[in-house]
Every structure is written in structure tokens, then in C-alpha cells.
N, C-alpha and C. Protein backbone atom coordinates (compact mmCIF):
# COMPACT_ATOMS: atom_id res chain seq x y z
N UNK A 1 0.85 -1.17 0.00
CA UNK A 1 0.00 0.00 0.00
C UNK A 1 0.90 1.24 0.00
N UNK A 2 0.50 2.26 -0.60
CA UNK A 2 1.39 3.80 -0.78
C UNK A 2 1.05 4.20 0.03
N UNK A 3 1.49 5.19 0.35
CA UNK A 3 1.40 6.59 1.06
C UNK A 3 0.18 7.11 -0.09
N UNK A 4 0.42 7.52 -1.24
CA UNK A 4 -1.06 8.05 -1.79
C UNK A 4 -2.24 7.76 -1.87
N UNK A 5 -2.52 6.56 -1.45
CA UNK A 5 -3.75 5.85 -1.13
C UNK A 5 -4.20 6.24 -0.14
N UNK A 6 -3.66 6.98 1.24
CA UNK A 6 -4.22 8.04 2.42
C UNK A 6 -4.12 9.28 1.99
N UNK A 7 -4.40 10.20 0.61
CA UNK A 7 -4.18 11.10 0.62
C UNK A 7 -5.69 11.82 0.77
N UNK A 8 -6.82 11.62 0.77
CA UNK A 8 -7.69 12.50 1.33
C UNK A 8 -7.62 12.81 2.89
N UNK A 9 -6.87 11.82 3.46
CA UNK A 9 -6.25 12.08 5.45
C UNK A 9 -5.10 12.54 5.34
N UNK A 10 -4.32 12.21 4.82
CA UNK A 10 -2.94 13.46 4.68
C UNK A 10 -3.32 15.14 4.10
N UNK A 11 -3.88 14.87 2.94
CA UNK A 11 -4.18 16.21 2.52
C UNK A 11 -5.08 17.42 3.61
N UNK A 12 -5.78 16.65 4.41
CA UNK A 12 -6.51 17.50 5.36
C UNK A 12 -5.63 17.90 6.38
N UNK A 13 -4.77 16.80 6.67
CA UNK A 13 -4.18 17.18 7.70
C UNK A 13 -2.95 18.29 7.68
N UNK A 14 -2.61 18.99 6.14
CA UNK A 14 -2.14 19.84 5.88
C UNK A 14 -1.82 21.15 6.26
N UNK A 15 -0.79 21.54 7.19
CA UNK A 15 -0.26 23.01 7.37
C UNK A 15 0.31 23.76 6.99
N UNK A 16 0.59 24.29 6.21
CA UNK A 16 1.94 24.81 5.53
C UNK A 16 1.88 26.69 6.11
N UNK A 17 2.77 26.80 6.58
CA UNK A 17 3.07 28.31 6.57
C UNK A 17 4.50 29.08 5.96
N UNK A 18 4.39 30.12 5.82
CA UNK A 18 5.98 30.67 5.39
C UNK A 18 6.93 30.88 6.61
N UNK A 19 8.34 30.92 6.29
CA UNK A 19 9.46 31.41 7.35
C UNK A 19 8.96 32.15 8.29
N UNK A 20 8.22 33.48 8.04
CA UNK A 20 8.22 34.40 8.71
C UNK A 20 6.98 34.49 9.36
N UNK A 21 6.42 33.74 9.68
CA UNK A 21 5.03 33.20 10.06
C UNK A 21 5.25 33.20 11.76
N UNK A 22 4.21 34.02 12.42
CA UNK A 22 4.73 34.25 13.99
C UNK A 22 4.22 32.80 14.74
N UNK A 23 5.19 32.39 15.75
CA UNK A 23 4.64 31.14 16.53
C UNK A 23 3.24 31.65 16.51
N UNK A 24 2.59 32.54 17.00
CA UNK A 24 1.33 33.00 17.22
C UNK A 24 0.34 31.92 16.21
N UNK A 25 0.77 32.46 15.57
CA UNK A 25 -0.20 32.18 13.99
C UNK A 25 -0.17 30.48 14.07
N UNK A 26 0.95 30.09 14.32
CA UNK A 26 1.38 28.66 13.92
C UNK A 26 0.59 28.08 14.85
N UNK A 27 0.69 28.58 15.94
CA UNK A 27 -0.11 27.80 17.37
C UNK A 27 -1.56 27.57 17.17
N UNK A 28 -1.88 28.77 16.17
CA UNK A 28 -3.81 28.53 15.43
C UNK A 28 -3.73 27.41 15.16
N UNK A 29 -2.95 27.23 14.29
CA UNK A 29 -3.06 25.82 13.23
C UNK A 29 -2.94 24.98 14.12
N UNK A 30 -2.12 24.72 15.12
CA UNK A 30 -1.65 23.07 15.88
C UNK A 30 -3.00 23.13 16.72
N UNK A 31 -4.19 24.50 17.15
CA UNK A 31 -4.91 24.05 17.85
C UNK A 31 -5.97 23.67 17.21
N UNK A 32 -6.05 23.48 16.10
CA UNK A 32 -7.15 22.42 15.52
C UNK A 32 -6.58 20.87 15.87
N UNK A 33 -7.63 20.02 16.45
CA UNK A 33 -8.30 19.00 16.45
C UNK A 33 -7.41 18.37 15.81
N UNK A 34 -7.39 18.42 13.89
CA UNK A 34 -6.17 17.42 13.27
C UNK A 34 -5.19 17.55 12.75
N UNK A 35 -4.60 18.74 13.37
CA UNK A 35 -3.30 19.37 13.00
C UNK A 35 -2.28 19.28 14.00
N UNK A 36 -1.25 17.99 13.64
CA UNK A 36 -0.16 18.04 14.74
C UNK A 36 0.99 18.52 14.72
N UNK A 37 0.96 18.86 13.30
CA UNK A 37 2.47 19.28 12.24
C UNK A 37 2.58 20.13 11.51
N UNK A 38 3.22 21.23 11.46
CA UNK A 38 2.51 22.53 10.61
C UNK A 38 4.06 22.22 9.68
N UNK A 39 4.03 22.51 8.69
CA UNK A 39 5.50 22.10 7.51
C UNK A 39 5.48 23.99 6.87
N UNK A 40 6.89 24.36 7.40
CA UNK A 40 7.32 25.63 7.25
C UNK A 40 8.18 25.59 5.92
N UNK A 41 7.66 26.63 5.00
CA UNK A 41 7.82 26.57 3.53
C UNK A 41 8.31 27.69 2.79
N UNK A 42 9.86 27.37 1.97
CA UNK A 42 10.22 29.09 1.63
C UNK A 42 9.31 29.49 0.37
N UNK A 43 9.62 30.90 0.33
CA UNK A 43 8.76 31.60 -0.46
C UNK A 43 8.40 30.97 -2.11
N UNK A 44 8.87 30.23 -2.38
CA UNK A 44 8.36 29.21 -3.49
C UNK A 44 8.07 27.78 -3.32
N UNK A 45 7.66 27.24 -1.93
CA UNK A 45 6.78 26.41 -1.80
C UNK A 45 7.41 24.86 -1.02
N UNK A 46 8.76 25.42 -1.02
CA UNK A 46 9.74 23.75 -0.76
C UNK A 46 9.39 24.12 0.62
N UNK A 47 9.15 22.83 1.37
CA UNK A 47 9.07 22.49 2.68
C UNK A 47 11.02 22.97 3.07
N UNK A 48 10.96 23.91 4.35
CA UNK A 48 12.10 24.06 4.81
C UNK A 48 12.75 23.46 6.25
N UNK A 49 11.48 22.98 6.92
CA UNK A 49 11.28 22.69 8.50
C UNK A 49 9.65 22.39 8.92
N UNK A 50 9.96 22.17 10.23
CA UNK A 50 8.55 21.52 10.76
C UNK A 50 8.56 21.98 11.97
N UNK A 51 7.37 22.56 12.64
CA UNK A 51 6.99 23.06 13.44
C UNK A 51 6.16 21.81 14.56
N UNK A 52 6.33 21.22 15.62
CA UNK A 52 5.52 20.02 16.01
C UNK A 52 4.71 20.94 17.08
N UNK A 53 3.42 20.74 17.62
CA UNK A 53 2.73 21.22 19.05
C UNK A 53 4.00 20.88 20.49
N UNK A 54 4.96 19.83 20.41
CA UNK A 54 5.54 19.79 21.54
C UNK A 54 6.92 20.94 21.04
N UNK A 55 7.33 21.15 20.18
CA UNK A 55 8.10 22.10 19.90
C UNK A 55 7.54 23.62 20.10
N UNK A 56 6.27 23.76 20.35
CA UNK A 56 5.56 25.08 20.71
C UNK A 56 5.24 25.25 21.89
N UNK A 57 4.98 23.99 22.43
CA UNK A 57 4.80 24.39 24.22
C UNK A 57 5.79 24.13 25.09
N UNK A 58 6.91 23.42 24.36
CA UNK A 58 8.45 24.05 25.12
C UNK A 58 8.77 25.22 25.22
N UNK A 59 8.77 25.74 24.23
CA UNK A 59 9.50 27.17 23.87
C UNK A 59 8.36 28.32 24.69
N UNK A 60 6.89 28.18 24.58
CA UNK A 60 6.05 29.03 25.35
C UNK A 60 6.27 28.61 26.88
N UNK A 61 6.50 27.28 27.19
CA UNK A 61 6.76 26.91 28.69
C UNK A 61 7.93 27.93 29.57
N UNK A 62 9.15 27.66 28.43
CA UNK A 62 10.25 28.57 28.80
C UNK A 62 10.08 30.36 28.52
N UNK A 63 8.97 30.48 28.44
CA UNK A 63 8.78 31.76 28.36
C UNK A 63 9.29 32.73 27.22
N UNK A 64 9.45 31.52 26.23
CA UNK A 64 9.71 32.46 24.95
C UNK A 64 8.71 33.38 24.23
N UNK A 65 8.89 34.38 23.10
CA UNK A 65 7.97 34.65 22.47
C UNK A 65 7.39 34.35 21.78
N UNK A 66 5.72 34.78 21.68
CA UNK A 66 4.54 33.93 20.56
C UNK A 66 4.58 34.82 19.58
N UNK A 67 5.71 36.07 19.19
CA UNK A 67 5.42 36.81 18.24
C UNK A 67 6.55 36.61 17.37
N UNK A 68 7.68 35.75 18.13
CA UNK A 68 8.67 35.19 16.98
C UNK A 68 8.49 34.79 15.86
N UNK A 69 9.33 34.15 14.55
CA UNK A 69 8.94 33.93 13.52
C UNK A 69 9.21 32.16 13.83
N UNK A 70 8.56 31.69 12.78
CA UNK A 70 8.59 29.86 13.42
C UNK A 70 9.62 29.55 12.61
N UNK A 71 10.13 30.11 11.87
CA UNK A 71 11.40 29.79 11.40
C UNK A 71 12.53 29.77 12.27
N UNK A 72 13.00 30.49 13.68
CA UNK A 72 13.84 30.49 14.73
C UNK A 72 13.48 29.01 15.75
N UNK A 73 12.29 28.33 15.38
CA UNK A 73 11.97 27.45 16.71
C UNK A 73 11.65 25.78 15.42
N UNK A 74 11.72 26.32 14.16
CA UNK A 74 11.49 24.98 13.39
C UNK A 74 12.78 23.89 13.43
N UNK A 75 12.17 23.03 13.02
CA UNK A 75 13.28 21.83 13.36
C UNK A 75 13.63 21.91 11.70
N UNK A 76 14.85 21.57 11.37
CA UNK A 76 15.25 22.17 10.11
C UNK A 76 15.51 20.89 9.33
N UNK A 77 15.73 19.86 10.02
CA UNK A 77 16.19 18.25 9.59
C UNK A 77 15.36 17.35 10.13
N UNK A 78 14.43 16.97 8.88
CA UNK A 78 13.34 16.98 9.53
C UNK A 78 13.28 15.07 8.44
N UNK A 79 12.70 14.54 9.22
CA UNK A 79 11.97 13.21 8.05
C UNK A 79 10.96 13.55 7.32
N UNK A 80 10.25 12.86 6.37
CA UNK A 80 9.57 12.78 5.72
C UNK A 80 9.55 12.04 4.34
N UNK A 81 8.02 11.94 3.56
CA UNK A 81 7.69 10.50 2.61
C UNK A 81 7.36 11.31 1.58
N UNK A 82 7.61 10.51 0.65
CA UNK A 82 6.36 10.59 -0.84
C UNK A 82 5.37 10.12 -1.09
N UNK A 83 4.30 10.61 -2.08
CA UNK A 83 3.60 9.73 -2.58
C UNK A 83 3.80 8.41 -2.45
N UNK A 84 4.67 8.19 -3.32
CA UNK A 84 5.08 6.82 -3.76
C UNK A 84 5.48 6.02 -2.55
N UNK A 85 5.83 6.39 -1.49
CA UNK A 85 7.01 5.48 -0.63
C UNK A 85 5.65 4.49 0.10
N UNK A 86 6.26 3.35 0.63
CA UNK A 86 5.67 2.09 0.97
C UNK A 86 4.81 2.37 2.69
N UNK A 87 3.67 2.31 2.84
CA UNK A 87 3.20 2.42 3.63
C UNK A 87 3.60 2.00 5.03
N UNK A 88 4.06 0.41 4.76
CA UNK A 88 4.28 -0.26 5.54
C UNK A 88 5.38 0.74 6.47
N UNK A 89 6.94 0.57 5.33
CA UNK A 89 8.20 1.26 5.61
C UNK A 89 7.86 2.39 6.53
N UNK A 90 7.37 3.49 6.15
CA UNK A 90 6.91 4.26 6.62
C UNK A 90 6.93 4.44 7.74
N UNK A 91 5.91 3.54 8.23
CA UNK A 91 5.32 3.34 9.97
C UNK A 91 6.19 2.58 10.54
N UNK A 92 7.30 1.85 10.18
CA UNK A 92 8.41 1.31 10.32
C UNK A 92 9.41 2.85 10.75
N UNK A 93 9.57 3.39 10.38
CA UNK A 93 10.49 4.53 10.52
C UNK A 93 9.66 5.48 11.42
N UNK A 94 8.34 5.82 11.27
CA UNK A 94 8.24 6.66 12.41
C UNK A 94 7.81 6.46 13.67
N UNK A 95 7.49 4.83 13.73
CA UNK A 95 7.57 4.35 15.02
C UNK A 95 9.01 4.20 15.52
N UNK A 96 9.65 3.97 15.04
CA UNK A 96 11.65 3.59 15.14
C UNK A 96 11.71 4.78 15.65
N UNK A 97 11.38 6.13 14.80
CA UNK A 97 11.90 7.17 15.41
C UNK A 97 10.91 8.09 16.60
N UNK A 98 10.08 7.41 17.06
CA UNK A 98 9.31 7.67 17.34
C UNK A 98 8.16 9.36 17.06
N UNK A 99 8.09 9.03 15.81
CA UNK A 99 7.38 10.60 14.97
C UNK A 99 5.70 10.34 15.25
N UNK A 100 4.81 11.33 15.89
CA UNK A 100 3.57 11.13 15.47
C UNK A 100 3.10 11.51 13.85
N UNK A 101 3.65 12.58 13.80
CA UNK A 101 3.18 13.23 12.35
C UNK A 101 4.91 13.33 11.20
N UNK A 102 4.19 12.98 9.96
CA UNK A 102 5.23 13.46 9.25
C UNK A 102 5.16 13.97 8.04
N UNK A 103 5.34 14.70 7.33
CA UNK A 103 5.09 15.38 6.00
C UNK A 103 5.26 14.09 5.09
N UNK A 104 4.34 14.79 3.98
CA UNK A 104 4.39 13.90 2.67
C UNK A 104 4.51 15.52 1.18
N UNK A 105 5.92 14.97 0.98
CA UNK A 105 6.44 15.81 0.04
C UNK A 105 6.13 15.25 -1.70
N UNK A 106 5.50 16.34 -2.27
CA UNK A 106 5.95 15.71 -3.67
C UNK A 106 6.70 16.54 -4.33
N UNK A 107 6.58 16.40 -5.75
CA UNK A 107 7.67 17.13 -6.68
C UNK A 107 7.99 18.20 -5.98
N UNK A 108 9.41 18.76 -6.00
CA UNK A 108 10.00 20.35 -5.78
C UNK A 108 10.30 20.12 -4.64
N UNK A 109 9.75 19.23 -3.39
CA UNK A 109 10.08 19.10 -2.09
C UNK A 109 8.53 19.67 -1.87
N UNK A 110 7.68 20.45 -2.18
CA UNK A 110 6.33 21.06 -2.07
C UNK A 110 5.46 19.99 -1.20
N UNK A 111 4.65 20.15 0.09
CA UNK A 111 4.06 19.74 0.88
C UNK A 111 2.67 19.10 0.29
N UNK A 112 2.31 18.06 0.56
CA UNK A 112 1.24 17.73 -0.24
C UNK A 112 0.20 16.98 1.40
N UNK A 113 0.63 17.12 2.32
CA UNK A 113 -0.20 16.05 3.11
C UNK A 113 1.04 16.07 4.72
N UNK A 114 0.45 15.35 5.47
CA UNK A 114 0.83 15.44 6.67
C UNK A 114 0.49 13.92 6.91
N UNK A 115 1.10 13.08 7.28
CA UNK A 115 0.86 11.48 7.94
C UNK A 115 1.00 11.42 9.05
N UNK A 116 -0.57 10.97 9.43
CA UNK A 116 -0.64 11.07 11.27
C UNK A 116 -0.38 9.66 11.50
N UNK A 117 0.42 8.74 12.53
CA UNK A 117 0.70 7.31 12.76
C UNK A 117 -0.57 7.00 12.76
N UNK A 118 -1.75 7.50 13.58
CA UNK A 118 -3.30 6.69 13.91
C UNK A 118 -3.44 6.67 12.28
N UNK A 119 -3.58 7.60 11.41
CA UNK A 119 -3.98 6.85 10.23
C UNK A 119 -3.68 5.95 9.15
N UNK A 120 -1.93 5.92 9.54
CA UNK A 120 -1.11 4.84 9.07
C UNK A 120 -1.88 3.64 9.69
N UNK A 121 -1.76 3.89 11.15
CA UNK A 121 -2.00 2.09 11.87
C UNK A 121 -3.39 1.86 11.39
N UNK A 122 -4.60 3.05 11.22
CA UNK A 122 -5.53 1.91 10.85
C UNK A 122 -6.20 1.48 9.39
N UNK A 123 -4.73 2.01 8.42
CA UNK A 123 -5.12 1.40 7.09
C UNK A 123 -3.76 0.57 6.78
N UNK A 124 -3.03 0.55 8.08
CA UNK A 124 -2.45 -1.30 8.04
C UNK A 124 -3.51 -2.20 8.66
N UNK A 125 -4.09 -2.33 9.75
CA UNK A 125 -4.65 -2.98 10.59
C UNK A 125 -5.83 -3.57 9.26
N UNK A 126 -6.70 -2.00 8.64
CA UNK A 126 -7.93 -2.82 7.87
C UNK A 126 -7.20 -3.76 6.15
N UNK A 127 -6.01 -3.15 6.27
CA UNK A 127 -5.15 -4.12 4.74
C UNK A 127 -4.69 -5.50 5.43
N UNK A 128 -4.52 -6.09 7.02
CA UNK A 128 -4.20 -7.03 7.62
C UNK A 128 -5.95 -7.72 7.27
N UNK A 129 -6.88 -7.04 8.06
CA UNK A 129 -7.98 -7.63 8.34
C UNK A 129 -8.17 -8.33 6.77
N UNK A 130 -8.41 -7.29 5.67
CA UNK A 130 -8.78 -7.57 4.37
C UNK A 130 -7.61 -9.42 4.04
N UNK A 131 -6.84 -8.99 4.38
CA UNK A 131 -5.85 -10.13 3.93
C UNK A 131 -6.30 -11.68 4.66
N UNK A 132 -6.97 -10.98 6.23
CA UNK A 132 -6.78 -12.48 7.06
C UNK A 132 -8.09 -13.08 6.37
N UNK A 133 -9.13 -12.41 6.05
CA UNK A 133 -10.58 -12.57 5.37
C UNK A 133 -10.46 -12.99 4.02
N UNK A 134 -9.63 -12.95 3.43
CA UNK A 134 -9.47 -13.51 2.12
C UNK A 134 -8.72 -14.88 2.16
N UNK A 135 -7.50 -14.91 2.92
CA UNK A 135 -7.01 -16.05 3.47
C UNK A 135 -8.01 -17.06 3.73
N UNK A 136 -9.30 -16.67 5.30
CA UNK A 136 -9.77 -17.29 5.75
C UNK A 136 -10.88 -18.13 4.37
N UNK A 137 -11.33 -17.43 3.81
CA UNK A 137 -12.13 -17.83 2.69
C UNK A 137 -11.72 -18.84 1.92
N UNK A 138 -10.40 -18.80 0.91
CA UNK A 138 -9.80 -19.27 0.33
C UNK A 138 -9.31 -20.82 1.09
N UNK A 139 -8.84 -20.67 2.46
CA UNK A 139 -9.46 -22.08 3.09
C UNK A 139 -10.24 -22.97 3.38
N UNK A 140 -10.91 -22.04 3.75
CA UNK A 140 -12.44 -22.84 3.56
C UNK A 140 -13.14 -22.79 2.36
N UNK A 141 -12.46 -22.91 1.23
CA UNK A 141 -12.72 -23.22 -0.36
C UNK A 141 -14.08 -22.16 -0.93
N UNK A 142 -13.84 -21.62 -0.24
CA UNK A 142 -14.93 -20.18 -0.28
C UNK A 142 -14.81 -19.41 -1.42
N UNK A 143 -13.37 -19.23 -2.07
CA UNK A 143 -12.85 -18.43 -2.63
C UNK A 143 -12.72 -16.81 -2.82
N UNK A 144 -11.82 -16.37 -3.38
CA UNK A 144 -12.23 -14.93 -3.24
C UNK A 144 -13.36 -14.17 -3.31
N UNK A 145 -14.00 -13.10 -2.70
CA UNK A 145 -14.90 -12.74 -2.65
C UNK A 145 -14.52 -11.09 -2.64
């Protein structure tokens, strides 16, 4: 399974702001509901860094400023997938590294989607189920269905 086969849940889960974009602003975005990852983007569109919600309430904990630009507090080396790359792999690497969210880049480096692990794990879990149900069939001479 791809990574583009979750792209109506990646694509929503989409943040993109520019360099100069104040934590302020950025903190809107992480307080929606399905936004865990805001992907900070130079002025022609290439993803440059990533902004996470625990990277924003460190820096506000320590009493930094919310009027900074999120370019001073983005993480600059950052992971991230393609379209194309293998679903499985994927969740392999950002459980390893332990990532909740991770960008999905296409051509140019340009942000196309955000991959949350819950929606990785549960379109492995229903591609397991689909598999054990076809299995199970095919044993019991059921055949595909």
C-alpha cells in the first residue's frame, strides 16, 4: 500500500506556513483537532522545516515569544515520505523514530499532506484484516470474494 492511497487524510491534515510566520499564527493551526504538524515553507513552496505542538509548548513553557517567527523554533532536519514510498516502511520509521506526524512531500520538495501514525496504523490494521478474510475464505474453499 502507498502513502497516496491516504491522501484525502494526509491532505486534510495539511499546514503549511511561510518562514516568517509568527509562533502566534502557527499555534492557530496546531490548535485544531487534526493538526499536529505545521511544515514551514520558503517563499516558493519547498518544505524548509517543521513546526511540532511539543516544539511550541516548550518554547512558550520557557517563556519564549509567541510573536517570533517559526522559522527560529522549526526543526530544520526533519523526516519525511512521498507519494510513492511504501506504507508499511513508513510506519516502520516513524515508530523507530518515534514521529507522530510526518510530511508527505511531492515534486519540488512542495508539501502535499501530513501522515498522522493513527492513520497509518488503521489502514495497516484494515489491509491485515482484508488479507486475514481472504485467506480465511480461500481455506475454507470459499474463494475470493
Amino acid at each position: 500500500m502507498r502513502i497516496d492511497s491516504l491522501h484525502p487524510e494526509t491532505s486534510a491534515r495539511l499546514a503549511a506556513v511561510d518562514l516568517d510566520t509568527s509562533l502566534r499564527a502557527a499555534a492557530l493551526w496546531l490548535s485544531k483537532p487534526a493538526i499536529g504538524l505545521v511544515v514551514v515553507c520558503h517563499g516558493s513552496g519547498e518544505a524548509a522545516g517543521v513546526l511540532s505542538k511539543s516544539d511550541l509548548v516548550r518554547h512558550l513553557a520557557n517563556s519564549g515569544p509567541a510573536e517570533a517567527p517559526v522559522s527560529t523554533l522549526m526543526s530544520r532536519s526533519f523526516v519525511s515520505c512521498g507519494p510513492d514510498d511504501d506504507l508499511h516502511s513508513v510506519w516502520q520509521t516513524m515508530t523507530t523514530q518515534r514521529l507522530q506526524n510526518l510530511p508527505v512531500l511531492g515534486a519540488g520538495a512542495k508539501p502535499i499532506g501530513v501522515l498522522d501514525i493513527r492513520d497509518a496504523m488503521k489502514a495497516l490494521f484494515q489491509q491485515e484484516e482484508l488479507q486475514e478474510r481472504l485467506l480465511t475464505n480461500y481455506i475454507g474453499g470459499v474463494g475470493y470474494q
